[in-house]
C-alpha atoms as a PDB file:
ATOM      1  CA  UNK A   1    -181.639  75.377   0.158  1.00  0.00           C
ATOM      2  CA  UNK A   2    -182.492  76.971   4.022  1.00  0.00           C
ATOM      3  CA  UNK A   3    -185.712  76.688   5.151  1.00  0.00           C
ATOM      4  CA  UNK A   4    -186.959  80.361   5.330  1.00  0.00           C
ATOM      5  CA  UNK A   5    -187.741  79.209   9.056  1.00  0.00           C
ATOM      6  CA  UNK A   6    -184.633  78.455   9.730  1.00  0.00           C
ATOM      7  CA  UNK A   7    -182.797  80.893  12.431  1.00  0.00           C
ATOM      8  CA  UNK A   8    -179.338  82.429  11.299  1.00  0.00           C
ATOM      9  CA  UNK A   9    -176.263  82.392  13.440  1.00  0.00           C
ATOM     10  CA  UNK A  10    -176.756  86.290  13.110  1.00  0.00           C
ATOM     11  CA  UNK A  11    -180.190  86.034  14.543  1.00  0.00           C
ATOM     12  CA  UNK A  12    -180.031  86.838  18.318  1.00  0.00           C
ATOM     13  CA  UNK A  13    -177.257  89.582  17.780  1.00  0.00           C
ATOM     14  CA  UNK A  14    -179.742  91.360  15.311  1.00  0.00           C
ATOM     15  CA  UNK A  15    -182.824  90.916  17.448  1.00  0.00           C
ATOM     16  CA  UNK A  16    -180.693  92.568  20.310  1.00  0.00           C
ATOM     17  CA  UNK A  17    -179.415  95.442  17.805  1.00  0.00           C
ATOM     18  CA  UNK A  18    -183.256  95.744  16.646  1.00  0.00           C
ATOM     19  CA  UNK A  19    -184.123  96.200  20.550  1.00  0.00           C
ATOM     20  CA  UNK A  20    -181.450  98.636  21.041  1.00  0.00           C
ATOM     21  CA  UNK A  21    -182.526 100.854  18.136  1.00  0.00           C
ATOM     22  CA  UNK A  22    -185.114 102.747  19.991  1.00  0.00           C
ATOM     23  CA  UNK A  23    -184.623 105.202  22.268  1.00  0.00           C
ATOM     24  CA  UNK A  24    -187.958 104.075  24.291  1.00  0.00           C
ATOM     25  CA  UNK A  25    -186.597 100.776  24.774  1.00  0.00           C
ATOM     26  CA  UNK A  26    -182.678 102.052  25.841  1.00  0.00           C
ATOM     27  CA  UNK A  27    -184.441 104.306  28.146  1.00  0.00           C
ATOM     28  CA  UNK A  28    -186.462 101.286  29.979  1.00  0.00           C
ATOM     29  CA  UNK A  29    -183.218  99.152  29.773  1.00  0.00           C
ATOM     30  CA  UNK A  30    -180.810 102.185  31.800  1.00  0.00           C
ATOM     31  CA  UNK A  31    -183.890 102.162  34.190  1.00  0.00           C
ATOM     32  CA  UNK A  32    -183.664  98.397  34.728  1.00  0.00           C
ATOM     33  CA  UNK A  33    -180.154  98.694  34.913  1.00  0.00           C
ATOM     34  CA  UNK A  34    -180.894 100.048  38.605  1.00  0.00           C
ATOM     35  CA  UNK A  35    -183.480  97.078  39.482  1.00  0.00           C
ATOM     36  CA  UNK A  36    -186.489  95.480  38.932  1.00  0.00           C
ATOM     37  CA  UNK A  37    -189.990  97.494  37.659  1.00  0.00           C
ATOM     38  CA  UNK A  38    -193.393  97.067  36.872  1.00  0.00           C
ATOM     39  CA  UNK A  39    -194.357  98.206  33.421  1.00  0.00           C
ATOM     40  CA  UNK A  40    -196.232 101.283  34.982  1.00  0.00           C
ATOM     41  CA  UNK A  41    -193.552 102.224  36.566  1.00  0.00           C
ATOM     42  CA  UNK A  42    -191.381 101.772  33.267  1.00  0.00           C
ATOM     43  CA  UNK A  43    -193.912 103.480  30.869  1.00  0.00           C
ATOM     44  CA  UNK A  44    -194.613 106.551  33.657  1.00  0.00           C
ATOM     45  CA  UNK A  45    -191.261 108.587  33.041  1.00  0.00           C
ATOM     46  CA  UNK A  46    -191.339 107.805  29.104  1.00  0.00           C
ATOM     47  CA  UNK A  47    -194.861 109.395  28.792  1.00  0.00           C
ATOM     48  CA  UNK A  48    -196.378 105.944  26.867  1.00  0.00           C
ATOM     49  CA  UNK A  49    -199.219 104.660  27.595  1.00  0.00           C
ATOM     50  CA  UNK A  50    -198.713 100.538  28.828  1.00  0.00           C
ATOM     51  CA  UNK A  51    -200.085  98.915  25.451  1.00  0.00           C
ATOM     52  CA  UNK A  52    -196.798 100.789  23.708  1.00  0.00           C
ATOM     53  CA  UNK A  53    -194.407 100.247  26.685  1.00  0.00           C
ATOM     54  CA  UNK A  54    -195.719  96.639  26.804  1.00  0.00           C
ATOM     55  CA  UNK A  55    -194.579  96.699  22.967  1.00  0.00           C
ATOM     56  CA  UNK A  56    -191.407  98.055  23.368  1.00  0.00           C
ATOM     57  CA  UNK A  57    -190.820  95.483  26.416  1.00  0.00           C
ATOM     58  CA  UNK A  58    -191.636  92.320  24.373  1.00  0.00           C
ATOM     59  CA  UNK A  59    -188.830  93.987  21.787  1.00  0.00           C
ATOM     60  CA  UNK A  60    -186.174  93.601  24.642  1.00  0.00           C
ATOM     61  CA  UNK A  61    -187.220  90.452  25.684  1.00  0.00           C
ATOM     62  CA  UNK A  62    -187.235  88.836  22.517  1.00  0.00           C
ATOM     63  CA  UNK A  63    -183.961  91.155  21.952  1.00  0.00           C
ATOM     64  CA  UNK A  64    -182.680  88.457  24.479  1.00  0.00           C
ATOM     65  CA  UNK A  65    -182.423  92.218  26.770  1.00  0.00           C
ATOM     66  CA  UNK A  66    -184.779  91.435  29.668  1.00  0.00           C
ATOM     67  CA  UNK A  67    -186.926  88.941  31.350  1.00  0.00           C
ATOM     68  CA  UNK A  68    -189.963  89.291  33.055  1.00  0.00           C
ATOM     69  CA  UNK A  69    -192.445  87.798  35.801  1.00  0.00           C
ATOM     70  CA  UNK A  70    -196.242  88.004  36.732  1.00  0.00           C
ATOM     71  CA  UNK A  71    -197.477  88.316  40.221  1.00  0.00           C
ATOM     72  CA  UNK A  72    -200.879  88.679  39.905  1.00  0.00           C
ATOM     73  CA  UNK A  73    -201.991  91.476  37.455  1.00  0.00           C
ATOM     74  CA  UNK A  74    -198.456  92.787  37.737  1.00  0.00           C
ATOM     75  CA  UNK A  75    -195.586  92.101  35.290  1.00  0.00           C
ATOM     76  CA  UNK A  76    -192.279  92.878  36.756  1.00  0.00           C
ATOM     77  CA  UNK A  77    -188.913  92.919  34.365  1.00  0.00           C
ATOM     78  CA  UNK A  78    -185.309  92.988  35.135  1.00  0.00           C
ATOM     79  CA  UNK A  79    -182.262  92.777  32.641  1.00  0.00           C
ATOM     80  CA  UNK A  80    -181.401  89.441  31.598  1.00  0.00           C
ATOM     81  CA  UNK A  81    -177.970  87.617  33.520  1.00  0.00           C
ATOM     82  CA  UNK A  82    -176.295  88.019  30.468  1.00  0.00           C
ATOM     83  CA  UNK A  83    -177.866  90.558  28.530  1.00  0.00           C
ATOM     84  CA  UNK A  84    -175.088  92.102  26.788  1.00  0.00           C
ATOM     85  CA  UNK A  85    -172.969  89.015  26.462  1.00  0.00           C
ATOM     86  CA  UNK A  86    -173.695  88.638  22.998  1.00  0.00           C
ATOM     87  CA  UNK A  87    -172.722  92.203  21.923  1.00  0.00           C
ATOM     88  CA  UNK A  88    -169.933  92.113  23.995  1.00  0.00           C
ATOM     89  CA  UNK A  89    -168.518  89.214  21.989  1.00  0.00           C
ATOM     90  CA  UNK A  90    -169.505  90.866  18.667  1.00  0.00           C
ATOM     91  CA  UNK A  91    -167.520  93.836  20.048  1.00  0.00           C
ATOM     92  CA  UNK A  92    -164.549  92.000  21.348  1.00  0.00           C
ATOM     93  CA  UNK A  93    -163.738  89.834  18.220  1.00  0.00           C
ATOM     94  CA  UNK A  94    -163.653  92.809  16.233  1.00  0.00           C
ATOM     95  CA  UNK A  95    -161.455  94.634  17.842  1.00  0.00           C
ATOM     96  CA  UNK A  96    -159.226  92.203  17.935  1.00  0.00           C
ATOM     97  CA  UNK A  97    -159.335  92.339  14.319  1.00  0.00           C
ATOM     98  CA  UNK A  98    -158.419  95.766  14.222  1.00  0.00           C
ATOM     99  CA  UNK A  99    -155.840  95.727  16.709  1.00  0.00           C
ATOM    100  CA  UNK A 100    -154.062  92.874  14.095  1.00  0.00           C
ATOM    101  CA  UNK A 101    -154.491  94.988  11.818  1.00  0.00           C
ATOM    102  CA  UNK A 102    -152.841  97.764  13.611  1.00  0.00           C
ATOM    103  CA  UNK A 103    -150.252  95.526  13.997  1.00  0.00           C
ATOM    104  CA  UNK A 104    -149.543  94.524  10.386  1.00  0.00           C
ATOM    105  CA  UNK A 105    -149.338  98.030   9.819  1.00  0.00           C
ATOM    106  CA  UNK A 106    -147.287  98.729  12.223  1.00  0.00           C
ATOM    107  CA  UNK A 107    -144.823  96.245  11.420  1.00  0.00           C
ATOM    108  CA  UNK A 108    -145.529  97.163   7.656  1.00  0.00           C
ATOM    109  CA  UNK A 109    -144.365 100.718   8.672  1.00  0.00           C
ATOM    110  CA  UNK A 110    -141.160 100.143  10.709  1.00  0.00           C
ATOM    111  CA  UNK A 111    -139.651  97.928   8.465  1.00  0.00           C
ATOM    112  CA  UNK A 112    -139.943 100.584   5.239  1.00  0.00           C
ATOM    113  CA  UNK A 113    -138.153 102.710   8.040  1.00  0.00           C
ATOM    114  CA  UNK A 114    -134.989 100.128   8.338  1.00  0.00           C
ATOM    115  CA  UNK A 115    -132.568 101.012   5.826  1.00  0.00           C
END
Protein backbone atom coordinates (compact mmCIF):
# COMPACT_ATOMS: atom_id res chain seq x y z
CA UNK A 1 0.00 0.00 0.00
CA UNK A 2 1.37 3.97 -0.76
CA UNK A 3 2.53 5.76 1.92
CA UNK A 4 -0.05 8.64 2.29
CA UNK A 5 3.30 10.77 2.06
CA UNK A 6 4.11 9.61 -0.89
CA UNK A 7 3.92 12.31 -3.94
CA UNK A 8 1.80 11.21 -7.08
CA UNK A 9 3.03 11.52 -10.61
CA UNK A 10 -0.09 13.91 -10.82
CA UNK A 11 1.25 16.01 -8.04
CA UNK A 12 3.10 19.05 -9.55
CA UNK A 13 0.50 19.37 -12.50
CA UNK A 14 -2.29 19.70 -9.76
CA UNK A 15 -0.37 22.03 -7.50
CA UNK A 16 0.12 24.24 -10.71
CA UNK A 17 -3.77 23.85 -11.67
CA UNK A 18 -4.51 24.66 -7.80
CA UNK A 19 -2.25 27.95 -8.33
CA UNK A 20 -3.94 28.82 -11.45
CA UNK A 21 -7.44 28.61 -9.96
CA UNK A 22 -7.50 32.02 -8.53
CA UNK A 23 -7.89 34.94 -10.20
CA UNK A 24 -5.51 36.86 -7.53
CA UNK A 25 -2.79 34.63 -8.29
CA UNK A 26 -3.31 34.71 -12.52
CA UNK A 27 -3.39 38.35 -12.07
CA UNK A 28 0.21 38.47 -10.18
CA UNK A 29 1.48 35.80 -12.70
CA UNK A 30 0.36 38.19 -16.18
CA UNK A 31 2.14 40.96 -14.08
CA UNK A 32 5.31 38.89 -13.71
CA UNK A 33 4.99 37.91 -17.09
CA UNK A 34 6.42 41.57 -17.84
CA UNK A 35 9.40 41.27 -15.14
CA UNK A 36 10.44 41.01 -11.86
CA UNK A 37 8.31 42.69 -8.61
CA UNK A 38 8.33 43.14 -5.12
CA UNK A 39 5.28 41.84 -3.35
CA UNK A 40 4.10 45.53 -2.72
CA UNK A 41 4.25 46.21 -5.90
CA UNK A 42 2.30 42.86 -6.77
CA UNK A 43 -0.39 43.21 -3.99
CA UNK A 44 -0.85 47.31 -4.84
CA UNK A 45 -3.00 46.92 -8.16
CA UNK A 46 -4.97 43.75 -6.67
CA UNK A 47 -6.16 45.84 -3.62
CA UNK A 48 -4.71 42.92 -0.92
CA UNK A 49 -3.09 43.67 1.74
CA UNK A 50 0.80 41.75 1.69
CA UNK A 51 -0.09 38.92 4.36
CA UNK A 52 -2.85 37.68 1.50
CA UNK A 53 -0.65 38.50 -1.56
CA UNK A 54 2.23 36.81 0.33
CA UNK A 55 -0.39 33.79 0.49
CA UNK A 56 -1.35 33.74 -2.85
CA UNK A 57 2.54 34.01 -3.85
CA UNK A 58 3.65 30.93 -1.82
CA UNK A 59 0.52 29.16 -3.92
CA UNK A 60 2.51 29.90 -7.22
CA UNK A 61 5.63 29.03 -5.96
CA UNK A 62 4.79 25.85 -4.61
CA UNK A 63 2.46 25.70 -7.93
CA UNK A 64 6.07 25.27 -9.39
CA UNK A 65 4.71 29.10 -11.10
CA UNK A 66 7.34 31.48 -9.69
CA UNK A 67 10.46 31.87 -7.74
CA UNK A 68 11.50 34.38 -5.54
CA UNK A 69 14.57 36.26 -3.82
CA UNK A 70 15.26 38.43 -0.64
CA UNK A 71 17.38 41.48 -0.67
CA UNK A 72 17.12 42.75 2.52
CA UNK A 73 13.48 43.23 3.77
CA UNK A 74 12.45 42.93 0.15
CA UNK A 75 11.19 39.76 -1.60
CA UNK A 76 11.35 40.03 -5.28
CA UNK A 77 9.55 37.16 -7.65
CA UNK A 78 9.77 36.40 -11.25
CA UNK A 79 8.11 33.43 -13.23
CA UNK A 80 9.89 30.31 -13.04
CA UNK A 81 12.31 29.22 -16.47
CA UNK A 82 9.90 26.75 -17.13
CA UNK A 83 6.82 27.59 -15.56
CA UNK A 84 4.34 26.33 -17.88
CA UNK A 85 6.33 23.39 -19.13
CA UNK A 86 4.40 21.04 -17.28
CA UNK A 87 0.94 22.17 -18.54
CA UNK A 88 2.19 22.51 -21.77
CA UNK A 89 2.98 18.79 -21.87
CA UNK A 90 -0.38 17.91 -20.22
CA UNK A 91 -1.84 19.98 -23.09
CA UNK A 92 0.20 18.62 -25.89
CA UNK A 93 -0.25 14.82 -25.22
CA UNK A 94 -3.80 15.28 -25.25
CA UNK A 95 -4.27 16.72 -28.16
CA UNK A 96 -2.51 14.44 -29.78
CA UNK A 97 -4.97 12.08 -28.55
CA UNK A 98 -7.68 13.81 -30.05
CA UNK A 99 -6.19 14.54 -33.22
CA UNK A 100 -5.85 10.30 -33.47
CA UNK A 101 -8.91 10.22 -32.77
CA UNK A 102 -9.94 12.58 -35.42
CA UNK A 103 -8.16 10.48 -37.50
CA UNK A 104 -9.80 7.11 -36.81
CA UNK A 105 -12.83 8.84 -37.51
CA UNK A 106 -11.92 10.17 -40.32
CA UNK A 107 -10.73 7.15 -41.85
CA UNK A 108 -13.83 5.40 -40.18
CA UNK A 109 -15.93 7.89 -42.29
CA UNK A 110 -14.37 7.74 -45.79
CA UNK A 111 -14.25 4.26 -46.04
CA UNK A 112 -18.35 3.81 -45.26
CA UNK A 113 -18.24 6.40 -48.24
CA UNK A 114 -16.29 3.82 -50.75
CA UNK A 115 -18.75 1.75 -52.37
Amino acid sequence: MPSPHASSPTEPLDRLFVALADGNRRAMVDRLSRGPASVSELARPLDLRLPSAVKHLAVLEAGGLVLSDKAGRVRTYRIAPDAFGGLEAWVAERKALWHRQFDALDALLAAQDTP
